[in-house]
C-alpha atoms as a PDB file:
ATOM      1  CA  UNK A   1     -21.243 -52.586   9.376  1.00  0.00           C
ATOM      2  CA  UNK A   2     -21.019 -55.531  11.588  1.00  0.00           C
ATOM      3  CA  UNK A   3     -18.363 -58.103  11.186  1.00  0.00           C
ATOM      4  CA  UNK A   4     -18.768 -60.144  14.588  1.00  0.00           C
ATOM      5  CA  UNK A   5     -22.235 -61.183  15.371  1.00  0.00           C
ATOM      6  CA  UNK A   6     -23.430 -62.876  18.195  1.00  0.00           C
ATOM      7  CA  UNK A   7     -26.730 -64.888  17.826  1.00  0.00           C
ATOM      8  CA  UNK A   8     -28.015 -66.064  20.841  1.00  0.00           C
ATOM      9  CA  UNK A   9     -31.573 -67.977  21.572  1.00  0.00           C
ATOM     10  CA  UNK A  10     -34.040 -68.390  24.794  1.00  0.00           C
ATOM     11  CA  UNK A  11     -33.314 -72.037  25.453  1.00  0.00           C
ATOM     12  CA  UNK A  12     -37.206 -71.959  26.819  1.00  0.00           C
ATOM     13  CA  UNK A  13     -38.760 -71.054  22.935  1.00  0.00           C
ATOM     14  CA  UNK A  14     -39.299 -74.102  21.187  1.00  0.00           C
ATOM     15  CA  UNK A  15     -37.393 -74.279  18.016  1.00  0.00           C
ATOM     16  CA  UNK A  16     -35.308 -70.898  18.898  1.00  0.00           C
ATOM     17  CA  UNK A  17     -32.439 -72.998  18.334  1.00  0.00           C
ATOM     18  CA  UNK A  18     -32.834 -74.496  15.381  1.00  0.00           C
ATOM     19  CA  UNK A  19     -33.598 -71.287  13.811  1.00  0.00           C
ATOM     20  CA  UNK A  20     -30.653 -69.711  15.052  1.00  0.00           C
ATOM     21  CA  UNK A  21     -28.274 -72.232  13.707  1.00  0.00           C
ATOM     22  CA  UNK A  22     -30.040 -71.305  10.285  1.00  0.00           C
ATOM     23  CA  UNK A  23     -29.288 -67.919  10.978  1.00  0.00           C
ATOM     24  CA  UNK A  24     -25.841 -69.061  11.464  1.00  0.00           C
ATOM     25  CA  UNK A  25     -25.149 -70.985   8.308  1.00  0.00           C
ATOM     26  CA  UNK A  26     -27.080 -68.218   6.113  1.00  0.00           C
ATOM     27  CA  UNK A  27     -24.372 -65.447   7.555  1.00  0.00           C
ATOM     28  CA  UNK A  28     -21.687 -67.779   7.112  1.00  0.00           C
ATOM     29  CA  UNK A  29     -22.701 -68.431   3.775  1.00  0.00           C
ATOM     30  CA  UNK A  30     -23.228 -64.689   2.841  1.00  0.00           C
ATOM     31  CA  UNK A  31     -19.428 -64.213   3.668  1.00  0.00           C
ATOM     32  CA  UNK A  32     -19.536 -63.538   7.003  1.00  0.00           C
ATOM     33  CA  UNK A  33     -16.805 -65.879   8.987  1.00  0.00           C
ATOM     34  CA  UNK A  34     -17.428 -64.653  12.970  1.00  0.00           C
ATOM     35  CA  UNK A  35     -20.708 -65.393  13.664  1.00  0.00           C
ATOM     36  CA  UNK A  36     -21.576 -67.995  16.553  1.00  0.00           C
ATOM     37  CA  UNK A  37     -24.713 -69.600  17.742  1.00  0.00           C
ATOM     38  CA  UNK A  38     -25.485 -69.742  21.561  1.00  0.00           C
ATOM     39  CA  UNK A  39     -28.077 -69.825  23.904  1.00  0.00           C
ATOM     40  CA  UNK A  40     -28.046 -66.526  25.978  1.00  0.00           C
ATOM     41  CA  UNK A  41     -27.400 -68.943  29.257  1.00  0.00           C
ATOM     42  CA  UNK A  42     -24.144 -69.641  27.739  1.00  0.00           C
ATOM     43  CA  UNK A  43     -21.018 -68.496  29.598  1.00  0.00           C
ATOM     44  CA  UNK A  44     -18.894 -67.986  26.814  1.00  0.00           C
ATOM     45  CA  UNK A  45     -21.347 -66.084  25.212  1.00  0.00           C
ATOM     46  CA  UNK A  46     -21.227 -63.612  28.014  1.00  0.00           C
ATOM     47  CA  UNK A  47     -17.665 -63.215  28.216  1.00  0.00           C
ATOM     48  CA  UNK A  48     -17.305 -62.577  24.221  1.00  0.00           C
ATOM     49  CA  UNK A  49     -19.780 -59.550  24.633  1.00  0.00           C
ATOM     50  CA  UNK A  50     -18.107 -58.179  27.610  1.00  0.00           C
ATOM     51  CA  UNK A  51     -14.392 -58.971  25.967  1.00  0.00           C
ATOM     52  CA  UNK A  52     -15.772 -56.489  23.341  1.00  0.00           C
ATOM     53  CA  UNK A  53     -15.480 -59.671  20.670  1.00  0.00           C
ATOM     54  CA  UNK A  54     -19.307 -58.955  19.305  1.00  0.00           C
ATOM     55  CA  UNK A  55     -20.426 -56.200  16.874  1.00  0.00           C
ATOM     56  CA  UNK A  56     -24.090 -57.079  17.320  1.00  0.00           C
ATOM     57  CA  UNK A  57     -26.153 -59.619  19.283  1.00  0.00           C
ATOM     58  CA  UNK A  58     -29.222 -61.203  17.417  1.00  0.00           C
ATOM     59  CA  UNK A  59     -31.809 -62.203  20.115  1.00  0.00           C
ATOM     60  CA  UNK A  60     -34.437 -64.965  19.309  1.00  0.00           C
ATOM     61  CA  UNK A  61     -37.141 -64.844  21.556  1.00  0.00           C
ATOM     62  CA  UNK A  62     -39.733 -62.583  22.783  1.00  0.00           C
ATOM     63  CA  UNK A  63     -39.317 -59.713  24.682  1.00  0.00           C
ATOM     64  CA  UNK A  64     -38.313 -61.319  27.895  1.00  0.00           C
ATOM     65  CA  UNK A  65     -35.489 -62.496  25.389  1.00  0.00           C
ATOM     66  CA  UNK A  66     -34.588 -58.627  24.526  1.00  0.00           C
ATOM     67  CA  UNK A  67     -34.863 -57.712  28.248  1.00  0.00           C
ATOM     68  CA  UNK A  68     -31.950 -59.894  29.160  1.00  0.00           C
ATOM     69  CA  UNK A  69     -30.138 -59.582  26.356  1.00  0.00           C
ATOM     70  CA  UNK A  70     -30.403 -55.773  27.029  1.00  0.00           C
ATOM     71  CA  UNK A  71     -29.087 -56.173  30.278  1.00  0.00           C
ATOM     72  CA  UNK A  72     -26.001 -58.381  29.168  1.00  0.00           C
ATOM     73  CA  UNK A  73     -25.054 -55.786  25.977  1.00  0.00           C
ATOM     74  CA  UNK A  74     -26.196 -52.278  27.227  1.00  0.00           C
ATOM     75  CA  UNK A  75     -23.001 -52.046  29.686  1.00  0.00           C
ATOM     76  CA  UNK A  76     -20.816 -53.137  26.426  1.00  0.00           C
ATOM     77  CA  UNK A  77     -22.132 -51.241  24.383  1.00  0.00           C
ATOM     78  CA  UNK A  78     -23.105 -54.068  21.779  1.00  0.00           C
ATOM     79  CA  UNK A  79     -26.930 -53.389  19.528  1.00  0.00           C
ATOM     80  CA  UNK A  80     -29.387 -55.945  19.817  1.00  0.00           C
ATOM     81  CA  UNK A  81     -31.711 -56.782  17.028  1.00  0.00           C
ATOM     82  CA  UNK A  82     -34.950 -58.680  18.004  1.00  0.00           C
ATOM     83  CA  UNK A  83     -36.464 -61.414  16.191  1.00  0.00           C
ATOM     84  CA  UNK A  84     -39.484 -62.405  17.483  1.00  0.00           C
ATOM     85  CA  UNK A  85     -40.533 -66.466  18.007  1.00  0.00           C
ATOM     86  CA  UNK A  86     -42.913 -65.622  20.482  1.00  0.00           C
ATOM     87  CA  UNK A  87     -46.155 -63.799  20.485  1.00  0.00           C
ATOM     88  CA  UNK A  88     -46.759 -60.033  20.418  1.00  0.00           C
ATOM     89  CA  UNK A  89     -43.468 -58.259  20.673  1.00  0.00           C
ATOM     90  CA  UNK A  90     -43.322 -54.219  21.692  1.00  0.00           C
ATOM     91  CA  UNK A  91     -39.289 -54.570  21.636  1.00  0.00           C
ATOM     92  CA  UNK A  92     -38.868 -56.978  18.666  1.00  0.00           C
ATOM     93  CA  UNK A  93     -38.188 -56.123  15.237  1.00  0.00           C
ATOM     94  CA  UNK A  94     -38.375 -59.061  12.654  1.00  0.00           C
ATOM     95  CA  UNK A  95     -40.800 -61.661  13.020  1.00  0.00           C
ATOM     96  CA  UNK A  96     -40.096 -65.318  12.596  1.00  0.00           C
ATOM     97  CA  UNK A  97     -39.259 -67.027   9.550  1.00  0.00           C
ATOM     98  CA  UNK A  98     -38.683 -63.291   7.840  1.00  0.00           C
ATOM     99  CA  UNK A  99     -35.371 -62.477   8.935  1.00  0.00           C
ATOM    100  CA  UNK A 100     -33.646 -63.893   5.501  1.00  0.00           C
ATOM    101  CA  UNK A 101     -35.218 -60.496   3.871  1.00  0.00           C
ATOM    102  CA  UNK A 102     -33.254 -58.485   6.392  1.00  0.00           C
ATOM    103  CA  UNK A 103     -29.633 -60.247   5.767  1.00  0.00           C
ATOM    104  CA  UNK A 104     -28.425 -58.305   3.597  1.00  0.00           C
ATOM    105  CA  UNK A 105     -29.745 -54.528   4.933  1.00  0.00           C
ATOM    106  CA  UNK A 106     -27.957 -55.889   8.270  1.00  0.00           C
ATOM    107  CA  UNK A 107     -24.582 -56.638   6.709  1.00  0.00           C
ATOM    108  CA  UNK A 108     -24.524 -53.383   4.457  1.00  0.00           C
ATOM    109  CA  UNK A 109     -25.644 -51.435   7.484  1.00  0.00           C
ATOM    110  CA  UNK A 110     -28.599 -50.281   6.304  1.00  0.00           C
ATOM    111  CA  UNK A 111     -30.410 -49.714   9.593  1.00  0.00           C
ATOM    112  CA  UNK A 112     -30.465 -47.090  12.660  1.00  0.00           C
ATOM    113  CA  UNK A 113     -30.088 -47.715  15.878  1.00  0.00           C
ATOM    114  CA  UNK A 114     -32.807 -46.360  18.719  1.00  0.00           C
ATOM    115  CA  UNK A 115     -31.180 -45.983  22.098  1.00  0.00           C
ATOM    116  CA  UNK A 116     -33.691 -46.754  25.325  1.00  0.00           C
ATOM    117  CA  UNK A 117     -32.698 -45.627  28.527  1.00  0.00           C
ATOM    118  CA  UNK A 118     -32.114 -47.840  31.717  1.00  0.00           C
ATOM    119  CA  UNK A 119     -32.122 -47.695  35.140  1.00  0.00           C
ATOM    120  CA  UNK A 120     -29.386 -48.711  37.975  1.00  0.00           C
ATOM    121  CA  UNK A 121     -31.400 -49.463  41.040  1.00  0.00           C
ATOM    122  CA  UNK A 122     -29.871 -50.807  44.689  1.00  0.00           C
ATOM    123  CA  UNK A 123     -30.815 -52.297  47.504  1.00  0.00           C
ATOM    124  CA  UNK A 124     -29.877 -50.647  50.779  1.00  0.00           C
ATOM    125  CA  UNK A 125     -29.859 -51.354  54.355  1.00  0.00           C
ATOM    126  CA  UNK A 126     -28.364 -49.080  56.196  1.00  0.00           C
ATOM    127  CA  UNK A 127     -24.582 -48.122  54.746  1.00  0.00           C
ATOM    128  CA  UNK A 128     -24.818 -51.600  52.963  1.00  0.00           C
ATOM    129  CA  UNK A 129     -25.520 -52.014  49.653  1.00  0.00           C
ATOM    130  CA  UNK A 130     -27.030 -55.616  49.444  1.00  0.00           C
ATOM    131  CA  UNK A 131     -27.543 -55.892  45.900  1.00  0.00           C
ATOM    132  CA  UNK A 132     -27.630 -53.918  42.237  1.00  0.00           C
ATOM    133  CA  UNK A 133     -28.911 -54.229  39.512  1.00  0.00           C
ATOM    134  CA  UNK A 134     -29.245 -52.830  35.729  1.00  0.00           C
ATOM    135  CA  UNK A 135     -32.925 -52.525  34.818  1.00  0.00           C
ATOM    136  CA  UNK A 136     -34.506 -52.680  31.122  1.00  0.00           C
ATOM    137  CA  UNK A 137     -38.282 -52.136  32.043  1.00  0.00           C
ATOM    138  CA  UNK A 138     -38.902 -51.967  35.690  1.00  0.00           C
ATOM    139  CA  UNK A 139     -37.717 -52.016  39.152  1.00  0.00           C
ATOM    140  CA  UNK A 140     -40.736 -53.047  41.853  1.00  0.00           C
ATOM    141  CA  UNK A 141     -41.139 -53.273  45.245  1.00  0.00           C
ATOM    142  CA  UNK A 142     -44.149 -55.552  46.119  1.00  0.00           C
ATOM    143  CA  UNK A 143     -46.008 -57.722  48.787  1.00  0.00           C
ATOM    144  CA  UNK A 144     -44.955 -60.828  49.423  1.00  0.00           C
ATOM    145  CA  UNK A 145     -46.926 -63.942  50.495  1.00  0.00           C
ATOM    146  CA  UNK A 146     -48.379 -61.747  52.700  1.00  0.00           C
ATOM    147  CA  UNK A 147     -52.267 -61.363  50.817  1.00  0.00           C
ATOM    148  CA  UNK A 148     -52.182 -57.538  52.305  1.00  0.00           C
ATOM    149  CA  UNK A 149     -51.379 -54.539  51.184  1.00  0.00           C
ATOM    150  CA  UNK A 150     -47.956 -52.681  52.862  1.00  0.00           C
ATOM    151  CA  UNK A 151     -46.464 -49.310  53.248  1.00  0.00           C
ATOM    152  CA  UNK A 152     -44.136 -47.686  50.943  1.00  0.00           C
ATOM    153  CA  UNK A 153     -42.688 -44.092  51.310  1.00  0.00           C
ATOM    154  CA  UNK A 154     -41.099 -42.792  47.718  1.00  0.00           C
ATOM    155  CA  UNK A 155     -38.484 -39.622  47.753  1.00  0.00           C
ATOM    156  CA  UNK A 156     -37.437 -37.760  44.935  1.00  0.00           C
ATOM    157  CA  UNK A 157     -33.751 -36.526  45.412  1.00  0.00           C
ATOM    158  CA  UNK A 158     -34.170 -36.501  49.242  1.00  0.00           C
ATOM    159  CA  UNK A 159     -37.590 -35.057  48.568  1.00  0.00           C
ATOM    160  CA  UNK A 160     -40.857 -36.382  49.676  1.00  0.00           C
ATOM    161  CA  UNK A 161     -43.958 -37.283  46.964  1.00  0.00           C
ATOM    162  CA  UNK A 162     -45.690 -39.743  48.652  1.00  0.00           C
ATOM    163  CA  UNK A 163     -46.827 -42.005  50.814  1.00  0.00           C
ATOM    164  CA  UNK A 164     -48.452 -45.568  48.994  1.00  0.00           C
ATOM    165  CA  UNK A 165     -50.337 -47.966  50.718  1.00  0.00           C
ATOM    166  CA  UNK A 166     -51.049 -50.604  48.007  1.00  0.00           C
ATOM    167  CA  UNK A 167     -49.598 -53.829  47.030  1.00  0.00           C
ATOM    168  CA  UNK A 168     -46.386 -52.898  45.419  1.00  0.00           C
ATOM    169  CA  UNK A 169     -44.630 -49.587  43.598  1.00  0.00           C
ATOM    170  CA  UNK A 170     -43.501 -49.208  40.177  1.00  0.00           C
ATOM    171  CA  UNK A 171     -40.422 -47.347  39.130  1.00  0.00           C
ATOM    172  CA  UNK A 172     -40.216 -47.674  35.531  1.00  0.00           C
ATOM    173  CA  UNK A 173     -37.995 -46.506  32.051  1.00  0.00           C
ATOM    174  CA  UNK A 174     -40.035 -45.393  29.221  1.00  0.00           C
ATOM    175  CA  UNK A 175     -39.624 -49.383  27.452  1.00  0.00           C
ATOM    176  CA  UNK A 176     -41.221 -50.447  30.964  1.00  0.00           C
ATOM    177  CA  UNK A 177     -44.165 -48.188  30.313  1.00  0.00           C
ATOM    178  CA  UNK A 178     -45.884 -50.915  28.379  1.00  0.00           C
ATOM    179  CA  UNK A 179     -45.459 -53.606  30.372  1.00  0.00           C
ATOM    180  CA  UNK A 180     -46.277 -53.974  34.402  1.00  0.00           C
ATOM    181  CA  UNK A 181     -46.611 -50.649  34.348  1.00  0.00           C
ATOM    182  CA  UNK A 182     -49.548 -50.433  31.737  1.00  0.00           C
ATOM    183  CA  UNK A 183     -51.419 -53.548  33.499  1.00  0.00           C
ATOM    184  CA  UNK A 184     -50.775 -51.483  36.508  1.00  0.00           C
ATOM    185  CA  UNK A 185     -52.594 -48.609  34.974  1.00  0.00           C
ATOM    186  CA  UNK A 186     -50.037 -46.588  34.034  1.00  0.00           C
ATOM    187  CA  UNK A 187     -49.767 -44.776  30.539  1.00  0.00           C
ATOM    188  CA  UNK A 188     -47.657 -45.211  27.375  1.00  0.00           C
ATOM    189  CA  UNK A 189     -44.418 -43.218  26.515  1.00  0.00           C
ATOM    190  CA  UNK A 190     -42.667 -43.486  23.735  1.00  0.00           C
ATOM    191  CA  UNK A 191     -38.980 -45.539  23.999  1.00  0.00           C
ATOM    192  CA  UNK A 192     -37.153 -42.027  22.738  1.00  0.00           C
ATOM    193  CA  UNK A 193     -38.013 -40.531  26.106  1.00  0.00           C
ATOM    194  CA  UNK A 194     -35.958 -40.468  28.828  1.00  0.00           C
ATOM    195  CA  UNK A 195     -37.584 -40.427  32.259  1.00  0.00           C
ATOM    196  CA  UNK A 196     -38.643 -42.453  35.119  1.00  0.00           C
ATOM    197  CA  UNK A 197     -42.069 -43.890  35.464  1.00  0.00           C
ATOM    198  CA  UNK A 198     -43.737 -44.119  39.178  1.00  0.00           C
ATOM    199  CA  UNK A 199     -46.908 -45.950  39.774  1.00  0.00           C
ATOM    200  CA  UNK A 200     -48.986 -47.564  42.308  1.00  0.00           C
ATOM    201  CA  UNK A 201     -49.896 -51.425  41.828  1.00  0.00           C
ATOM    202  CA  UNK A 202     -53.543 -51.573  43.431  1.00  0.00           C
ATOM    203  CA  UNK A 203     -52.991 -48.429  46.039  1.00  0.00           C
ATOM    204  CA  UNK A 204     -55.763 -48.644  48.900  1.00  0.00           C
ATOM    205  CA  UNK A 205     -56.877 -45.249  50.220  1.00  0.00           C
ATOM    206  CA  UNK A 206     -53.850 -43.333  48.765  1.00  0.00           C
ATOM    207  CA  UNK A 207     -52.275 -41.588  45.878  1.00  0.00           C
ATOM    208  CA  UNK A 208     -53.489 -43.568  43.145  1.00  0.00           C
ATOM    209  CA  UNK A 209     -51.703 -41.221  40.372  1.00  0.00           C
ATOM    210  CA  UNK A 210     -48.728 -41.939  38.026  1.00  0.00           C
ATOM    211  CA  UNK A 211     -45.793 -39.696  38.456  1.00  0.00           C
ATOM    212  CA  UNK A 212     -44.049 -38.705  35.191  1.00  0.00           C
ATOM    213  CA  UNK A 213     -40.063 -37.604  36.884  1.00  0.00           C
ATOM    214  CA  UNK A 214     -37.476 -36.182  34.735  1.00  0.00           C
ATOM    215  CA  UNK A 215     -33.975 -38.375  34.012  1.00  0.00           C
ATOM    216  CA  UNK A 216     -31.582 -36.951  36.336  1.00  0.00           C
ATOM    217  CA  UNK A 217     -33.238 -37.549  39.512  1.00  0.00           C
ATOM    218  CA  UNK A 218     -33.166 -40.439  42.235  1.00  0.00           C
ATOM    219  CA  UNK A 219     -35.819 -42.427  43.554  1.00  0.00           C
ATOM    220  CA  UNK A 220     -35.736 -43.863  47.218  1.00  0.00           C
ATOM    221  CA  UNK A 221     -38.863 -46.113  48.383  1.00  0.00           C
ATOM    222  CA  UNK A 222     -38.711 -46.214  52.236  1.00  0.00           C
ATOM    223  CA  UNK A 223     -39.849 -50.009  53.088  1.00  0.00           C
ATOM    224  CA  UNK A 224     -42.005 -49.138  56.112  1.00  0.00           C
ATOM    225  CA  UNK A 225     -44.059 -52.104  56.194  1.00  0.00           C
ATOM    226  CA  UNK A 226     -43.498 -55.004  58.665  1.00  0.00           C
ATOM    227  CA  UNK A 227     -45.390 -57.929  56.468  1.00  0.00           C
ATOM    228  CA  UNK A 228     -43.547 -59.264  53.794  1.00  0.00           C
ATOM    229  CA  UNK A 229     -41.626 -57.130  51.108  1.00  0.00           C
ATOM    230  CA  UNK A 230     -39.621 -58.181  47.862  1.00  0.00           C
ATOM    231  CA  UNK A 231     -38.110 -56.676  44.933  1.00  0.00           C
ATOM    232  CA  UNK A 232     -37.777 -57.416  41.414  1.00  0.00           C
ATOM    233  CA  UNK A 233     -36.392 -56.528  38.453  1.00  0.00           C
ATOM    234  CA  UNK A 234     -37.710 -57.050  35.158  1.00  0.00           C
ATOM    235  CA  UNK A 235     -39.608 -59.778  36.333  1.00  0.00           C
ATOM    236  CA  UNK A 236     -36.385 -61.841  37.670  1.00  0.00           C
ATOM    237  CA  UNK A 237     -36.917 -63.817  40.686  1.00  0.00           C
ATOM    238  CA  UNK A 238     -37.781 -61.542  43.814  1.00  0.00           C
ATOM    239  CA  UNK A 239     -35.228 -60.624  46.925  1.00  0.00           C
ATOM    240  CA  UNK A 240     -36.710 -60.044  50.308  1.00  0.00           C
ATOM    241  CA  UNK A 241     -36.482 -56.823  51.702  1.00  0.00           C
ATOM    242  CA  UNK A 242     -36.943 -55.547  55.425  1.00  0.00           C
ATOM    243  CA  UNK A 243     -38.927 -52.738  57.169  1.00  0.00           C
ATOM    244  CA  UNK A 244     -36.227 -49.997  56.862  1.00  0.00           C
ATOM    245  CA  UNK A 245     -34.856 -51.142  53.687  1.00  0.00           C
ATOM    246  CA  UNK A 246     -34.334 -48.711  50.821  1.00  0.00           C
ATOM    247  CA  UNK A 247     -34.606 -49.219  47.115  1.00  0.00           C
ATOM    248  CA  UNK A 248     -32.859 -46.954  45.142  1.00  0.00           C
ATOM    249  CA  UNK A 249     -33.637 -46.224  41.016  1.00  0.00           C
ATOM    250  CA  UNK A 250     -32.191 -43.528  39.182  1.00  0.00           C
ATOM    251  CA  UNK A 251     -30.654 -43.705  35.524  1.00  0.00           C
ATOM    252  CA  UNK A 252     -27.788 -45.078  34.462  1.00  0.00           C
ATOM    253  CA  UNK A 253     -24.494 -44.600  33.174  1.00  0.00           C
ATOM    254  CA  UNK A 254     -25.644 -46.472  29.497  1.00  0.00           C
ATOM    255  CA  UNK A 255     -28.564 -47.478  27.771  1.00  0.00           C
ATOM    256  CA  UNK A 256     -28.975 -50.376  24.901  1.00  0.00           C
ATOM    257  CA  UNK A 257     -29.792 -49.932  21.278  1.00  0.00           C
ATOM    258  CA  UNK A 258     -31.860 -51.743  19.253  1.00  0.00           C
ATOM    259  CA  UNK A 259     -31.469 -52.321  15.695  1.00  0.00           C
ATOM    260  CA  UNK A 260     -34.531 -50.595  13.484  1.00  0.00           C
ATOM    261  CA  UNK A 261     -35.508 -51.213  10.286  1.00  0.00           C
ATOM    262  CA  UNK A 262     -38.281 -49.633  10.220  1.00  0.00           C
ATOM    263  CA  UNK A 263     -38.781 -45.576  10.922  1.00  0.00           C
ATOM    264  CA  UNK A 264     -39.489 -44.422  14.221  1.00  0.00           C
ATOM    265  CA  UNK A 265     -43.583 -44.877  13.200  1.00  0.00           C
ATOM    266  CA  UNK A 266     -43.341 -48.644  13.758  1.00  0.00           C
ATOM    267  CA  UNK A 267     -43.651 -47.918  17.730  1.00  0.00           C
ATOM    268  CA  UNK A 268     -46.933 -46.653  16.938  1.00  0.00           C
ATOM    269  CA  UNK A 269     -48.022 -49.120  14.569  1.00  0.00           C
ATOM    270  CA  UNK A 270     -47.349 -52.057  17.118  1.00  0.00           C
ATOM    271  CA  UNK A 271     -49.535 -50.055  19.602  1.00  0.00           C
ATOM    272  CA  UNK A 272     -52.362 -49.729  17.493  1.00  0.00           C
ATOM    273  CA  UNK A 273     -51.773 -53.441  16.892  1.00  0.00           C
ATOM    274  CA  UNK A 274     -51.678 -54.047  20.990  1.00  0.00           C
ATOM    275  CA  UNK A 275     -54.517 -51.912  21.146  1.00  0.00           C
ATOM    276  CA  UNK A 276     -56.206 -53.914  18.331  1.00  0.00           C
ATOM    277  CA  UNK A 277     -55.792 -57.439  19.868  1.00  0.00           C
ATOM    278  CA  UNK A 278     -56.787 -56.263  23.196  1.00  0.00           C
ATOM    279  CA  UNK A 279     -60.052 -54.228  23.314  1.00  0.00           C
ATOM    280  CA  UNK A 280     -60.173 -54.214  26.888  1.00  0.00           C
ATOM    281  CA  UNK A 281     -57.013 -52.316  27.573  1.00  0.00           C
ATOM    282  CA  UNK A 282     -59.348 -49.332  28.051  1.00  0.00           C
ATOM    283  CA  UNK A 283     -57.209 -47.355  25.218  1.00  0.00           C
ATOM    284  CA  UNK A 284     -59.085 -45.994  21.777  1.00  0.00           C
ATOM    285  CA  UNK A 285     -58.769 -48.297  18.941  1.00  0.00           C
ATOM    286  CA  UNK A 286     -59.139 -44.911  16.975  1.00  0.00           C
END
């Protein structure tokens, strides 16, 4: 059962705040006395969670919310629980103004946890590592301001599969698989699987396929294009890269869990709900 919980907000979601400080005097008030308020920009916040001062983190948001608060508790160890003041939510579990019904399930620990894998992907050029990263949905490796498409040359443990000429590549964890990745084309898998996701973002006259790759490997995308190249991580601001450059994405040493109400059907039931609102996905409503 938690005793220390962390609540933090998206200082960008209007009213996020406000309902988190509710959030904070209804825990208070059902007994609990370390539970703190914060917006997930807040330095002290970070250093309680990797002090190990935090049995759970609350994140109030949407799922850009859960993304970085996945990447700030996964190394710690800390659950997340998701309540959503945005829009559609894959990753979020209570909706707004309904997480009063789930106070006291939460403090008996009457929930599960659901563990989602993540990725640890580097920048390289040459013997330097330039930069690294821990990666919730996706690592990609994109065109720049360049409006063309460039080359990209993707190994599997030292191994070549193939040679993309397109605007960007895709490595992605199974939570990923529903975001760029989908838009990109890619398909669904559930968040209880643990592999890595490679697709193509608008290949021109090559492999226009997703790969499905097993956990254990590493994937290396060869930068062999001379117009501009970035990278990005769950949709954090880009870093240039160089013809030459490597990005590397294999899995990491931890994941993140969320907390779960629900069973394990509810990832379903949100897809059929995704599916619902958005008939041009191309997926069966049926």
């Amino acid at each position: 059962m938690p005793q220390r919980i962390a609540i933090a907000w998206n200082p960008d979601v209007p009213d996020a705040d406000r309902e988190a400080r509710e959030m904070e005097s209804a825990l208070r008030a059902a007994g609990l006395s370390e539970v703190h308020a914060a917006s997930l920009q807040d330095a002290a916040l970070h250093a309680s969670v990797g002090a190990g001062a935090v049995d759970l983190l609350v994140a109030l948001g949407g799922d850009g919310t859960m993304l970085r608060a996945g990447r700030l508790c996964g190394p710690n160890h800390v659950p997340v629980l998701g309540i959503n003041m945005g829009r559609f939510g894959f990753l979020m579990e209570v909706e707004r103004g309904q997480w009063r019904d789930f106070l006291s399930p939460l403090l008996a620990g009457h929930f599960r946890l659901e563990d989602r894998m993540m990725l640890q992907a580097e920048h390289w050029r040459g013997d330097t590592c330039l930069n690294a990263w821990t990666v919730m949905n996706e690592v990609v490796v994109c065109r720049g301001k360049d409006v063309r498409p460039i080359r990209l040359r993707a190994c599997v443990d030292g191994y070549q599969l193939a040679t993309y000429v397109a605007d960007g590549l895709i490595a992605a964890t199974p939570t990923g698989s529903s975001a760029y990745a989908l838009a990109a084309g890619g398909p669904i898998m559930p968040p209880e699987l643990r592999n890595i996701l490679i697709i193509p973002v608008a290949p021109h006259l090559s492999v226009d396929r997703a790969v499905i790759l097993s956990e254990g490997v590493c994937v290396t995308i060869h930068v062999e294009s001379r117009y501009d190249t970035v990278v990005s991580v769950d949709g954090q601001n880009p870093e240039q890269v160089l013809e030459g450059d490597l990005i590397k994405a294999y899995a990491g040493d931890h994941g993140v869990s969320f907390v779960r109400f629900q069973d394990a059907g509810y990832f379903y039931r949100n897809l059929t709900a995704y599916m619902e609102q958005n008939p041009t996905s191309g997926l069966p409503l049926r």
